[in-house]
N, C-alpha and C. Protein backbone atom coordinates (compact mmCIF):
# COMPACT_ATOMS: atom_id res chain seq x y z
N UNK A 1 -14.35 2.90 -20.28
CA UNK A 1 -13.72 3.35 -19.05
C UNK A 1 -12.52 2.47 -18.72
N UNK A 2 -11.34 3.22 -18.40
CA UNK A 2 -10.51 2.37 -17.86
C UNK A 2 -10.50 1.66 -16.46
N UNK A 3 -9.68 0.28 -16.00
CA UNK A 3 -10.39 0.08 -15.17
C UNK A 3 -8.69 -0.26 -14.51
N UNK A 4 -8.69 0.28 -13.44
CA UNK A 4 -7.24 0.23 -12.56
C UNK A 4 -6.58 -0.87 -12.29
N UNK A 5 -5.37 -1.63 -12.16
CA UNK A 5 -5.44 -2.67 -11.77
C UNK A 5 -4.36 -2.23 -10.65
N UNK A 6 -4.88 -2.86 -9.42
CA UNK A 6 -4.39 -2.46 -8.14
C UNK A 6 -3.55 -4.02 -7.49
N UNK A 7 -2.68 -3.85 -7.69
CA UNK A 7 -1.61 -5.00 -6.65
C UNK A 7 -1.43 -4.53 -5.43
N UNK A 8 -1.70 -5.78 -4.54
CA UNK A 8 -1.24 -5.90 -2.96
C UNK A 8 -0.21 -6.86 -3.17
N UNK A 9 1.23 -6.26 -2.31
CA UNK A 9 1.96 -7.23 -1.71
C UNK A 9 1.85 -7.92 -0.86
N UNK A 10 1.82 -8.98 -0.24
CA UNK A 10 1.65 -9.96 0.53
C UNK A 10 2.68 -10.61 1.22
N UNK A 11 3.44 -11.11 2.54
CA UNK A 11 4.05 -11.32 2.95
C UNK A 11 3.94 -12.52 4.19
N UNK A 12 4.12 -12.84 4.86
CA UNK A 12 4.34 -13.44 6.35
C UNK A 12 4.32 -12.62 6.88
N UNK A 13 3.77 -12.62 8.08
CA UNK A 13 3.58 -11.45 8.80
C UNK A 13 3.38 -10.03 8.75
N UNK A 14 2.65 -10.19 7.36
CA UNK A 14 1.94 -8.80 6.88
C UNK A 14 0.99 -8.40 8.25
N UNK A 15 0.62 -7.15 8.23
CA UNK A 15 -0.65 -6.68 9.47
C UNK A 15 -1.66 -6.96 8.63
N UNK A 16 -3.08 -7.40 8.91
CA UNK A 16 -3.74 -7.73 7.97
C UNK A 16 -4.41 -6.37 7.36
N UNK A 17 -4.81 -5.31 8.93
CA UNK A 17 -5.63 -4.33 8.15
C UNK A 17 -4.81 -3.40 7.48
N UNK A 18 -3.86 -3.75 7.17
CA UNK A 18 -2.56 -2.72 6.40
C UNK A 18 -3.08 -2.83 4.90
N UNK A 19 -3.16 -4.39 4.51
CA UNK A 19 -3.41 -4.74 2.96
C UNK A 19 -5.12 -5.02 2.90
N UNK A 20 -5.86 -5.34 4.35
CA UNK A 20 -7.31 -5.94 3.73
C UNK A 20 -8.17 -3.87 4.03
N UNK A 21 -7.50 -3.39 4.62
CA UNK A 21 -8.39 -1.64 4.64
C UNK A 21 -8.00 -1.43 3.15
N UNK A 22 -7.03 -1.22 2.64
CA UNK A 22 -7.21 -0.96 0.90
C UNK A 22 -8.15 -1.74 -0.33
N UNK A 23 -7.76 -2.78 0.18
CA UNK A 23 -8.32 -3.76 -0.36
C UNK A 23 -9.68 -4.18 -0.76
N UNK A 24 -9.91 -3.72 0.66
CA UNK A 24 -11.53 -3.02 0.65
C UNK A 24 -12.34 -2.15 0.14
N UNK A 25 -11.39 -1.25 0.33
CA UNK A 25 -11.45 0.30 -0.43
C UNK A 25 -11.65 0.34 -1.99
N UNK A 26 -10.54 -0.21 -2.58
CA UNK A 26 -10.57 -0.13 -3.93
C UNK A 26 -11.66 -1.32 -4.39
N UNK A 27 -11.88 -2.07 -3.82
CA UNK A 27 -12.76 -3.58 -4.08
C UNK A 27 -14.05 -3.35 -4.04
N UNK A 28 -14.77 -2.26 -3.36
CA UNK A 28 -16.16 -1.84 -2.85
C UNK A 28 -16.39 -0.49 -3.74
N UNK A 29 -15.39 0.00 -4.40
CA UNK A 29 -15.98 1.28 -5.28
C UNK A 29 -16.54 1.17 -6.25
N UNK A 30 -17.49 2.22 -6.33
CA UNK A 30 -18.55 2.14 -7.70
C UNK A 30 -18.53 3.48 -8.05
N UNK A 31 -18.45 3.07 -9.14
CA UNK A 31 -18.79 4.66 -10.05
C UNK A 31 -20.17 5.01 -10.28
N UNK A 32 -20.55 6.21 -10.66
CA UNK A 32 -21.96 6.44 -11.03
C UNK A 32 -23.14 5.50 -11.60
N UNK A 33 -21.94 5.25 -12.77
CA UNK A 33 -23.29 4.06 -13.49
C UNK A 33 -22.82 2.43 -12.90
N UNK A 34 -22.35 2.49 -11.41
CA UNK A 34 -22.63 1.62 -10.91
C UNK A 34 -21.27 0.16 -10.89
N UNK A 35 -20.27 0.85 -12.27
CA UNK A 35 -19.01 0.18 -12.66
C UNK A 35 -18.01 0.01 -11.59
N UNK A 36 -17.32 -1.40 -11.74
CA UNK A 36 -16.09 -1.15 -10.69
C UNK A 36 -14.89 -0.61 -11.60
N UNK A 37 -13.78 0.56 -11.09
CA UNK A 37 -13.33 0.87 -11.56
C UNK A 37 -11.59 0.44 -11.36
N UNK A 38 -11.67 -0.74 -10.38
CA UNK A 38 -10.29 -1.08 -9.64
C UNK A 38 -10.07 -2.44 -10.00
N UNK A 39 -9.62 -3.34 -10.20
CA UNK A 39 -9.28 -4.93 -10.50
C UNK A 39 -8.53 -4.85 -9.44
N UNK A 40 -8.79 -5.86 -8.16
CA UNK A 40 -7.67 -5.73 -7.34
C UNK A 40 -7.32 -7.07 -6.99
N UNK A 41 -5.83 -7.54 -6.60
CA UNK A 41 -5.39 -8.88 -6.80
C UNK A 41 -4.13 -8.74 -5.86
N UNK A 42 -3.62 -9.93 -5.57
CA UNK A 42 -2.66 -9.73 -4.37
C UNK A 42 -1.62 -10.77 -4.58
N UNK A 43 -0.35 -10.53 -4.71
CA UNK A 43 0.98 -11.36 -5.18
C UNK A 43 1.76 -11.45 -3.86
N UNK A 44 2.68 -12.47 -3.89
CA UNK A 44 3.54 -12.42 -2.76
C UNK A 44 5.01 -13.63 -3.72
N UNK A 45 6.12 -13.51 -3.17
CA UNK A 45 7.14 -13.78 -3.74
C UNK A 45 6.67 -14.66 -4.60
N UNK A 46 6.43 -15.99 -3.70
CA UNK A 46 6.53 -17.43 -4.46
C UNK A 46 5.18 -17.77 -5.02
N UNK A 47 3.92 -16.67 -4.27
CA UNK A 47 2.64 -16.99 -4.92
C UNK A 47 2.12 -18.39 -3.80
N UNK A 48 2.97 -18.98 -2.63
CA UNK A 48 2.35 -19.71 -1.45
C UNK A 48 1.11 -19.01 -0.85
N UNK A 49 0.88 -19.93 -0.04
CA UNK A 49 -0.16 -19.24 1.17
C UNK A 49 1.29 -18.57 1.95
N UNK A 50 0.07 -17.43 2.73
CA UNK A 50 0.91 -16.47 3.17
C UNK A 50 0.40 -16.44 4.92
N UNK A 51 1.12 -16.42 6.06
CA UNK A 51 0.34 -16.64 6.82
C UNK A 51 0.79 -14.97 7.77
N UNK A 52 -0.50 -14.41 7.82
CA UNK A 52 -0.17 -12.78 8.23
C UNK A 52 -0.13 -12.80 9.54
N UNK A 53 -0.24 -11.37 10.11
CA UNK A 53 -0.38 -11.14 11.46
C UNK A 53 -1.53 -11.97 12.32
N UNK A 54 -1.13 -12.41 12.99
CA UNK A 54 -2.06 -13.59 14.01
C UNK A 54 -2.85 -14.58 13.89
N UNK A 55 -1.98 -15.34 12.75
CA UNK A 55 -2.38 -16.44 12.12
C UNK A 55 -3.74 -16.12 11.00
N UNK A 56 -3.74 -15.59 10.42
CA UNK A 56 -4.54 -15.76 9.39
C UNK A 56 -4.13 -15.83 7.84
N UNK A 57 -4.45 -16.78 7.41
CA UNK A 57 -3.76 -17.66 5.99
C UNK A 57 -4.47 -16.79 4.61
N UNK A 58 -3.35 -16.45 4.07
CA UNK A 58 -4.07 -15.54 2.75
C UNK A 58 -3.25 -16.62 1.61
N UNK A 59 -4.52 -16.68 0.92
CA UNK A 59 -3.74 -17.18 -0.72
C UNK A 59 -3.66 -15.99 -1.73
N UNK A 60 -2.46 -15.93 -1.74
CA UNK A 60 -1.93 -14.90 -2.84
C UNK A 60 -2.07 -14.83 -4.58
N UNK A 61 -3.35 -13.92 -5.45
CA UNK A 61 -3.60 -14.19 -6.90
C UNK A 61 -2.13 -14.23 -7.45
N UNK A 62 -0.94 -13.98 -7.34
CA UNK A 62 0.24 -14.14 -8.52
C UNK A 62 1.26 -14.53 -7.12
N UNK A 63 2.55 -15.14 -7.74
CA UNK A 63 3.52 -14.57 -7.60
C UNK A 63 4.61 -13.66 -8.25
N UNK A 64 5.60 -13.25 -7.70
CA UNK A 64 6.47 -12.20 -8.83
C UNK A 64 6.17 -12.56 -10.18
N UNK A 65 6.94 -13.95 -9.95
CA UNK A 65 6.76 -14.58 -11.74
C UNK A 65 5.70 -13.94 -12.75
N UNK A 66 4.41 -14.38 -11.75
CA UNK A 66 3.18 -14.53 -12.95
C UNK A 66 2.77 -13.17 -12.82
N UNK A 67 3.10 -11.98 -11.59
CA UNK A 67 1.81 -10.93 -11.23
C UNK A 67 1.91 -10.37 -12.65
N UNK A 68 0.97 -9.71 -12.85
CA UNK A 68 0.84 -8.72 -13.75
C UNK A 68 1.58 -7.51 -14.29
N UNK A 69 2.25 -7.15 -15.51
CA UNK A 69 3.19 -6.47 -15.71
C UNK A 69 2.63 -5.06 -15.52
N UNK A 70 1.11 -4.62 -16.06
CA UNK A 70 0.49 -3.42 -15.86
C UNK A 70 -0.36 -3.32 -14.95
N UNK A 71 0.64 -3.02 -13.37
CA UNK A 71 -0.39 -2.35 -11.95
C UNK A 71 -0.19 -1.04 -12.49
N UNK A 72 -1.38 -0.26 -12.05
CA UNK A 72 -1.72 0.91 -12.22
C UNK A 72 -1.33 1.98 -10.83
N UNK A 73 -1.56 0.51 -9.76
CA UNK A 73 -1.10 1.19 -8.42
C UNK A 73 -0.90 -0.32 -7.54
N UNK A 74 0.19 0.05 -7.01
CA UNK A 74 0.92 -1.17 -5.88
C UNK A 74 0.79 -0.83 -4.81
N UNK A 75 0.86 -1.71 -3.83
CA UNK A 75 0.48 -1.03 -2.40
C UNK A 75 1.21 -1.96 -1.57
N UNK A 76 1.87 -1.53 -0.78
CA UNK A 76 2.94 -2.34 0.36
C UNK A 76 2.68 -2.31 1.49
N UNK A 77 1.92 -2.99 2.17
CA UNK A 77 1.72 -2.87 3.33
C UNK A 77 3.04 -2.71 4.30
N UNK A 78 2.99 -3.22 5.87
CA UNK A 78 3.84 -3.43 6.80
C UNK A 78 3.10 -4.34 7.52
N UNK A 79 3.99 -4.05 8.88
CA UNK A 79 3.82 -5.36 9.68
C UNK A 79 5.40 -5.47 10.12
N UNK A 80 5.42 -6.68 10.99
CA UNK A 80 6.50 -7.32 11.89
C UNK A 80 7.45 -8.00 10.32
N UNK A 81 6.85 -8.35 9.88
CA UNK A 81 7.01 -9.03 8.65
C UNK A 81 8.41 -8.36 7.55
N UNK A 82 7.31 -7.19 7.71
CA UNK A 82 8.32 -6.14 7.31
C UNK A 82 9.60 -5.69 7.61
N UNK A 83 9.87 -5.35 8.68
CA UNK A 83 10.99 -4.91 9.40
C UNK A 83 11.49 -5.88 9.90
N UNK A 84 10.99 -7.24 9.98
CA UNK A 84 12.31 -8.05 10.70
C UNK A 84 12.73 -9.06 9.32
N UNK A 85 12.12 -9.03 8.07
CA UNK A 85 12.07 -10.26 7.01
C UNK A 85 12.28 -9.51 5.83
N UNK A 86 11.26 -8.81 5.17
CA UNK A 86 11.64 -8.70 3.71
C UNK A 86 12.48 -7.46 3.51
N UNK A 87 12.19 -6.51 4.75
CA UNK A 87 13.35 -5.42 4.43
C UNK A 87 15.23 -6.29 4.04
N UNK A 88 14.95 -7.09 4.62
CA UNK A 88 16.20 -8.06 4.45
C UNK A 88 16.85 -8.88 3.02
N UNK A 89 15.17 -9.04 2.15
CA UNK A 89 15.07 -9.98 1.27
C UNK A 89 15.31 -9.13 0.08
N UNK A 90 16.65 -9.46 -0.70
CA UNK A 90 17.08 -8.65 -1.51
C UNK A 90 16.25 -9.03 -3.17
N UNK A 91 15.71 -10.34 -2.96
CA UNK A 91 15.10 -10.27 -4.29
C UNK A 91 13.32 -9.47 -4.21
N UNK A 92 12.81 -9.35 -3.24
CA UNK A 92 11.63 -8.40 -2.26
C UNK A 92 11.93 -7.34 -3.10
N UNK A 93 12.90 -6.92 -2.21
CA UNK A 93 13.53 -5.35 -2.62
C UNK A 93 13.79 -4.95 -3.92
N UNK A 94 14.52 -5.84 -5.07
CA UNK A 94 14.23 -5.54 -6.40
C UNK A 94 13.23 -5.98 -7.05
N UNK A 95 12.25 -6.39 -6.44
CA UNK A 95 10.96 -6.19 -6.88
C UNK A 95 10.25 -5.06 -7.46
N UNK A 96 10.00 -4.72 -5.92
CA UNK A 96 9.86 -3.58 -5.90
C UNK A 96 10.20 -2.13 -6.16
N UNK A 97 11.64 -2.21 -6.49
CA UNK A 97 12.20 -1.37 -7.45
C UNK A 97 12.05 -1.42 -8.30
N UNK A 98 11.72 -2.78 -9.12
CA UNK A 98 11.15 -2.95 -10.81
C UNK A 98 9.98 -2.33 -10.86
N UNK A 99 9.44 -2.40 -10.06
CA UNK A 99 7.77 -2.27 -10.16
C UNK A 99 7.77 -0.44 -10.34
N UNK A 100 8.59 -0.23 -9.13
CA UNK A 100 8.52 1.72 -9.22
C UNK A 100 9.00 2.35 -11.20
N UNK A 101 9.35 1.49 -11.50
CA UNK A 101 9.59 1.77 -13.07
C UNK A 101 8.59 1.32 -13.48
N UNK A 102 7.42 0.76 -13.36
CA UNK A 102 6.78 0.55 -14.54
C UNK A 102 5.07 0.98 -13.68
N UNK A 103 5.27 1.13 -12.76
CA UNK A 103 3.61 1.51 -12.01
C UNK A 103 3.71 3.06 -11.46
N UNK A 104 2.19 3.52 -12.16
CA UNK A 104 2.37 5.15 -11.98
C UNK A 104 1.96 5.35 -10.21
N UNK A 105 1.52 4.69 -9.75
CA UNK A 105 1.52 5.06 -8.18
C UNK A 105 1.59 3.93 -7.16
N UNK A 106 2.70 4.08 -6.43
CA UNK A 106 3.32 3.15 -5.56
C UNK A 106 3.14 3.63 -4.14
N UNK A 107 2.27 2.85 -3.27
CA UNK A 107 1.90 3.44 -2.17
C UNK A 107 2.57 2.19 -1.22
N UNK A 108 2.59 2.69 0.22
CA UNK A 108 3.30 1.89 1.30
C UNK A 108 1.98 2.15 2.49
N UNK A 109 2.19 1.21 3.51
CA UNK A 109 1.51 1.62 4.69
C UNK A 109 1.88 0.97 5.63
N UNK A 110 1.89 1.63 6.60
CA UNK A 110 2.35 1.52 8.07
C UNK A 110 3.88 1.22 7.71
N UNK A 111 4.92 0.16 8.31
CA UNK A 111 5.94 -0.16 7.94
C UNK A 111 6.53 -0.78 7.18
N UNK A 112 5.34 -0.40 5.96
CA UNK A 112 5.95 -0.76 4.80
C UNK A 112 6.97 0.07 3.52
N UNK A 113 6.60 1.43 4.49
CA UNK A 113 7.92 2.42 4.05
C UNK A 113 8.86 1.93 4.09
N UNK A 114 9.21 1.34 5.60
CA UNK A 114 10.81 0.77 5.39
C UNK A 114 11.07 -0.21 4.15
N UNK A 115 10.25 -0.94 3.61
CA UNK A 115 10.58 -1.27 2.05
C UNK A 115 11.17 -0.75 1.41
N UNK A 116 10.07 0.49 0.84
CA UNK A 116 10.42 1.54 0.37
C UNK A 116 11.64 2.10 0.24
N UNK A 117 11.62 2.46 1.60
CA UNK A 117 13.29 3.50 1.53
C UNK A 117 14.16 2.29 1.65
N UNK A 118 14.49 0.92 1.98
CA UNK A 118 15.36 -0.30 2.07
C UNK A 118 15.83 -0.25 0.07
N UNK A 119 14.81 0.21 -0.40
CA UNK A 119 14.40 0.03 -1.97
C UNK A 119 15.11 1.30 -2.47
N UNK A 120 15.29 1.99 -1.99
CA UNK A 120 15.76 3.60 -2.33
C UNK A 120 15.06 4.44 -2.91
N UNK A 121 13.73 4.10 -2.82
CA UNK A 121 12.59 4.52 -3.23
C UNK A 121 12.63 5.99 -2.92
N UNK A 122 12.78 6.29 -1.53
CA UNK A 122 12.64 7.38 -0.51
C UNK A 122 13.49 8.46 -0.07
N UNK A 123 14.38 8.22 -0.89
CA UNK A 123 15.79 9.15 -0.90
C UNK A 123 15.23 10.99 -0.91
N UNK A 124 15.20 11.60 -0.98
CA UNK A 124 14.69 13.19 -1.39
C UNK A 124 13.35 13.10 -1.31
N UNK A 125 12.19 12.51 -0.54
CA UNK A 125 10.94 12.62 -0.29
C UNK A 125 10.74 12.32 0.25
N UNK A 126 9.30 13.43 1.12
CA UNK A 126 8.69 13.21 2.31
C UNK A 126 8.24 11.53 2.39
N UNK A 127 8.54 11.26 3.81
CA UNK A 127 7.11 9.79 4.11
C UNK A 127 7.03 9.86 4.96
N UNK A 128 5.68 8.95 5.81
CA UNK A 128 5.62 8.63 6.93
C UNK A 128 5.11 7.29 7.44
N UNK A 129 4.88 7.13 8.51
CA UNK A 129 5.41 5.14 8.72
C UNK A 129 4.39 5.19 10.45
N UNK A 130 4.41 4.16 11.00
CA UNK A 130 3.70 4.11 12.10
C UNK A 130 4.41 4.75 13.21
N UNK A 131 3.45 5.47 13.58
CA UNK A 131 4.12 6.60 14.77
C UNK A 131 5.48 5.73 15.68
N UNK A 132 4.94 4.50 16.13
CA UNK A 132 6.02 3.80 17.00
C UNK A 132 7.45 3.90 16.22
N UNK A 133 7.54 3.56 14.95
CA UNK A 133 8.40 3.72 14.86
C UNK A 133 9.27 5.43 14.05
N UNK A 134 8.66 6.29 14.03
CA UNK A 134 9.07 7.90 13.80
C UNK A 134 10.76 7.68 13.90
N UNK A 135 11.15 7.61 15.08
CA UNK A 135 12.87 7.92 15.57
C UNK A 135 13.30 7.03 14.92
N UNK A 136 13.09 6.03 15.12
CA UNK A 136 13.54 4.72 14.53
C UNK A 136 13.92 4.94 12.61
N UNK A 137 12.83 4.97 12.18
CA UNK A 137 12.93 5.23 10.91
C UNK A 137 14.04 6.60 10.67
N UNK A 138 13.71 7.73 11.16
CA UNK A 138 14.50 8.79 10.74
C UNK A 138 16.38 8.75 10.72
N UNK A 139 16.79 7.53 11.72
CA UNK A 139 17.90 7.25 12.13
C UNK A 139 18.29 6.27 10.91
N UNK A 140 17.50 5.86 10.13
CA UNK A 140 17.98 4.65 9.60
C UNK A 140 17.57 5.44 8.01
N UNK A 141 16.76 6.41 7.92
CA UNK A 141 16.67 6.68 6.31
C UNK A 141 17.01 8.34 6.99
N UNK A 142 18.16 8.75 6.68
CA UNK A 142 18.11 10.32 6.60
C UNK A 142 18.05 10.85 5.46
N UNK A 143 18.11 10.43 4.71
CA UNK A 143 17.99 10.84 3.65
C UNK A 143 16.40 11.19 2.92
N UNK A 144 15.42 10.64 4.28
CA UNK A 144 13.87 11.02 3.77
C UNK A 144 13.46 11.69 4.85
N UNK A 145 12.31 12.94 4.35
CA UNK A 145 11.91 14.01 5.60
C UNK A 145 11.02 13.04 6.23
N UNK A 146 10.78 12.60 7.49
CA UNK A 146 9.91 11.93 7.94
C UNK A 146 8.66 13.23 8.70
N UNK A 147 7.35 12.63 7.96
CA UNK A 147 6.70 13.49 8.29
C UNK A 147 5.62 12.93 10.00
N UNK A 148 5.56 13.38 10.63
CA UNK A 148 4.64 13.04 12.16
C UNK A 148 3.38 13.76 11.84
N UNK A 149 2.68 12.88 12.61
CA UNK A 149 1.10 13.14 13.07
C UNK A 149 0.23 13.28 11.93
N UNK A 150 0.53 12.47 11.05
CA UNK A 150 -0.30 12.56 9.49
C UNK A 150 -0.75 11.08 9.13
N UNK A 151 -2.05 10.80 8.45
CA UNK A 151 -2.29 9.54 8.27
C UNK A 151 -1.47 9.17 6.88
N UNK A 152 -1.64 10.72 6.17
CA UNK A 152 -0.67 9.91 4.64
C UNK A 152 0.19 11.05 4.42
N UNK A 153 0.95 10.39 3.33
CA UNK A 153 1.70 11.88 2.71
C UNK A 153 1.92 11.47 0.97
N UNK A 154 1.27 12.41 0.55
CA UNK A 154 1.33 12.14 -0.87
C UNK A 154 2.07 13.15 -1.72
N UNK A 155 3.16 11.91 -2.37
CA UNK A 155 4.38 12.89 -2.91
C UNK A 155 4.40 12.53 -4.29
N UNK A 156 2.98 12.40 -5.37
CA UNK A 156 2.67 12.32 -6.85
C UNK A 156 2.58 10.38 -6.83
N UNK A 157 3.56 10.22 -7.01
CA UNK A 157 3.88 8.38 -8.08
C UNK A 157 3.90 7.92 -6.71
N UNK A 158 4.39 8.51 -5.27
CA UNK A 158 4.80 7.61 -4.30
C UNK A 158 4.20 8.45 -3.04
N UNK A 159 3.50 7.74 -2.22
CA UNK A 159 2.47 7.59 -1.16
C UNK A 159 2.64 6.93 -0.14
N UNK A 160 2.84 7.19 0.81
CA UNK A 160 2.94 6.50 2.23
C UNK A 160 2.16 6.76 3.32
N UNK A 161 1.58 6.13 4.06
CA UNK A 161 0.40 6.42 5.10
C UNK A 161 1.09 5.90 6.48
N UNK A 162 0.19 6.16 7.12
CA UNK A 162 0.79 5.99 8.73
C UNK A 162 0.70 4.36 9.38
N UNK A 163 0.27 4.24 10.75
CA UNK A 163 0.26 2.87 10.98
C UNK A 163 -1.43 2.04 10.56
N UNK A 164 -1.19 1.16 10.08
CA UNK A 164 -2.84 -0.08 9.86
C UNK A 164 -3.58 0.59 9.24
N UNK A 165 -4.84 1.60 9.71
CA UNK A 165 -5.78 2.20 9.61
C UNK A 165 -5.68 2.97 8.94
N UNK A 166 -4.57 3.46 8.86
CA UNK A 166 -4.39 5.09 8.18
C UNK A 166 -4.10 5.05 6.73
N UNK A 167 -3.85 3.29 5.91
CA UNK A 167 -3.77 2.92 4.73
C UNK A 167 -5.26 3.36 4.44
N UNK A 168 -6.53 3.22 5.07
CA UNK A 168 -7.54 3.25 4.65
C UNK A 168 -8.10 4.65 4.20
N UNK A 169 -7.52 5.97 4.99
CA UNK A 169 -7.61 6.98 4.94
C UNK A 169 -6.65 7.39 3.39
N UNK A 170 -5.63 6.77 3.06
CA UNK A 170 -4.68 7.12 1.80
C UNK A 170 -5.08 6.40 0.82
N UNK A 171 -6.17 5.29 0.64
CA UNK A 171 -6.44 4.83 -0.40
C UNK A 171 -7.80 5.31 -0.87
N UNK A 172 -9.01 5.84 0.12
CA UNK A 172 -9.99 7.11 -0.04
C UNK A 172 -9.18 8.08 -1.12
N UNK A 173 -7.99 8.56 -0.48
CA UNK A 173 -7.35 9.98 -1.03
C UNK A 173 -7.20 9.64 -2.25
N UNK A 174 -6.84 8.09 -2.48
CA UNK A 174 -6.33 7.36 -4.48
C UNK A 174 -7.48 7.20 -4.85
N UNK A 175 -8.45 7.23 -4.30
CA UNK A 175 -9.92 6.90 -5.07
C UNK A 175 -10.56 8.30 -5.53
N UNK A 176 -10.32 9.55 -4.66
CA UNK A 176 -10.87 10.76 -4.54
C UNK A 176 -9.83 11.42 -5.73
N UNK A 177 -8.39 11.30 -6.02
CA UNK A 177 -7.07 11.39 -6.57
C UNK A 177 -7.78 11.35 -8.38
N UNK A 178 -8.40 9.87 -8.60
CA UNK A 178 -8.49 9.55 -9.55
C UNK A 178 -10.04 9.87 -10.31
N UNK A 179 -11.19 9.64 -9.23
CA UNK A 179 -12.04 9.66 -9.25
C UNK A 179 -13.17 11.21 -8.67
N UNK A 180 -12.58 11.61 -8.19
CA UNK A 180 -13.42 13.11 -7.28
C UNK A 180 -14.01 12.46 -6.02
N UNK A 181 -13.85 13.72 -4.85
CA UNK A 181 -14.30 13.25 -3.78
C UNK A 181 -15.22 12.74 -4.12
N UNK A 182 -16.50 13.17 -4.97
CA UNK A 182 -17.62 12.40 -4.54
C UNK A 182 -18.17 11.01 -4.60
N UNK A 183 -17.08 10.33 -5.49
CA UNK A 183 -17.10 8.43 -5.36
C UNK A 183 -16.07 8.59 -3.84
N UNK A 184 -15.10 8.58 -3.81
CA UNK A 184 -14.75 8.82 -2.41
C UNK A 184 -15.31 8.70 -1.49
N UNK A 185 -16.67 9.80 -1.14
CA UNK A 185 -17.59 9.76 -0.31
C UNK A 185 -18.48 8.81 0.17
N UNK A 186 -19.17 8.49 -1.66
CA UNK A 186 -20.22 7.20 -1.70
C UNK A 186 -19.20 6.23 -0.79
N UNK A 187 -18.17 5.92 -1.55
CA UNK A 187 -17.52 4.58 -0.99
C UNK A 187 -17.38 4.81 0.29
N UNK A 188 -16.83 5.53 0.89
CA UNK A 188 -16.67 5.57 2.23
C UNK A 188 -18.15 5.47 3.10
N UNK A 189 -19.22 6.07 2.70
CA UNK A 189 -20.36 5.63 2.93
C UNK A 189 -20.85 4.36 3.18
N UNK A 190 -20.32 3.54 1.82
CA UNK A 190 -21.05 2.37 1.82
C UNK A 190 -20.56 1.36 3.13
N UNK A 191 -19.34 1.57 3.43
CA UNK A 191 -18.22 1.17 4.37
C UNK A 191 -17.96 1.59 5.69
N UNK A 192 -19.69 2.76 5.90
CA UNK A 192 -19.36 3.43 7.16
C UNK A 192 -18.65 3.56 7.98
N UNK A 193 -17.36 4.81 6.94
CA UNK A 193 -16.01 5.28 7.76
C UNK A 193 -15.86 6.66 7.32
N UNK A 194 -15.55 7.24 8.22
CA UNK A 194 -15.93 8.60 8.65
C UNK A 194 -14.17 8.97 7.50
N UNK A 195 -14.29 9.87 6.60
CA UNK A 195 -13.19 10.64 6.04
C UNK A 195 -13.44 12.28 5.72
N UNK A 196 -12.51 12.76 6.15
CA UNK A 196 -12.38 14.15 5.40
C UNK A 196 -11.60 14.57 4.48
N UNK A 197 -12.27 14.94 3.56
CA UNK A 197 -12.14 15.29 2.26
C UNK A 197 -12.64 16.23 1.08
């Protein structure tokens, strides 16, 4: 069986449940005969401690340097972090453009779209981003349909979910995507959180 290898980006002032609801998600799944089917690990530029939304200190498994050349799926959170810091950080940003060349599914959450589209990721495809910011975003990427009142929007290789919580609801959908609702289910079970699917 193959077994996924799932990268979290990591930042300063990441939101925590942006990167630890996936994290969870893919980290707690089991397959039938009981296998994990996700390797999941978390990089941030320099590979420092990372200190997120409201002081809580994450040590990051890689940095750029060392992460791993074969993610299977990347995941970008948001946060304050996001929009006032790495949307800014031009070596961030070609990161993450390297990465969209070599990883078959690149997901964002909450305001970590604005990466994304900062990345040009988002040019001719739907996304969506935390409701607060809807106007905001649409003024600054026209060039992407911004979609409202949806937890995710899944557009094949590239995935974006709504604000915090709603990463948790789009990484169910990558587990159900790859796996069939019914590990989906279990997992969400085991994690007692209500999904439809």
């Amino acid at each position: 069986m193959k077994q996924y290898n799932v990268g979290i980006f990591l930042f300063n002032d990441v939101e925590v449940l942006d990167f630890a609801g996936p994290f969870e998600v893919f980290s707690v799944t089991r397959l039938e005969d009981d296998s994990q089917p996700f390797n999941v690990t978390t990089v941030s530029e320099d590979g420092g401690m990372v200190r997120a939304r409201n002081g809580l200190h994450v040590q990051p498994d890689f940095s750029f340097a060392d992460a791993p050349e074969d993610y299977d799926i990347l995941i970008v959170p948001g946060g304050i972090g996001a929009t006032q810091e790495v949307v800014h950080n031009e070596r961030a940003l070609s990161w993450i453009r390297d990465r969209r060349e070599k990883t078959p599914t690149l997901a964002s959450v909450c305001t970590g779209a604005y990466l994304l589209a900062e990345a040009g990721l988002l040019s001719g495809h739907r996304a969506t981003t935390h409701w607060a910011y809807f106007d905001e975003f649409e003024v600054k990427y026209p060039g992407t349909a911004l979609v409202r009142d949806v937890k995710f929007v899944d557009e094949g290789a590239l995935l974006t979910s709504g604000g915090i919580s709603a990463g948790i609801n789009m990484s169910f959908h990558i587990v159900a995507r790859l796996f069939g609702t019914g590990v989906a289910r279990k997992t969400a079970e085991r994690m007692e959180y209500d999904i439809e699917i």
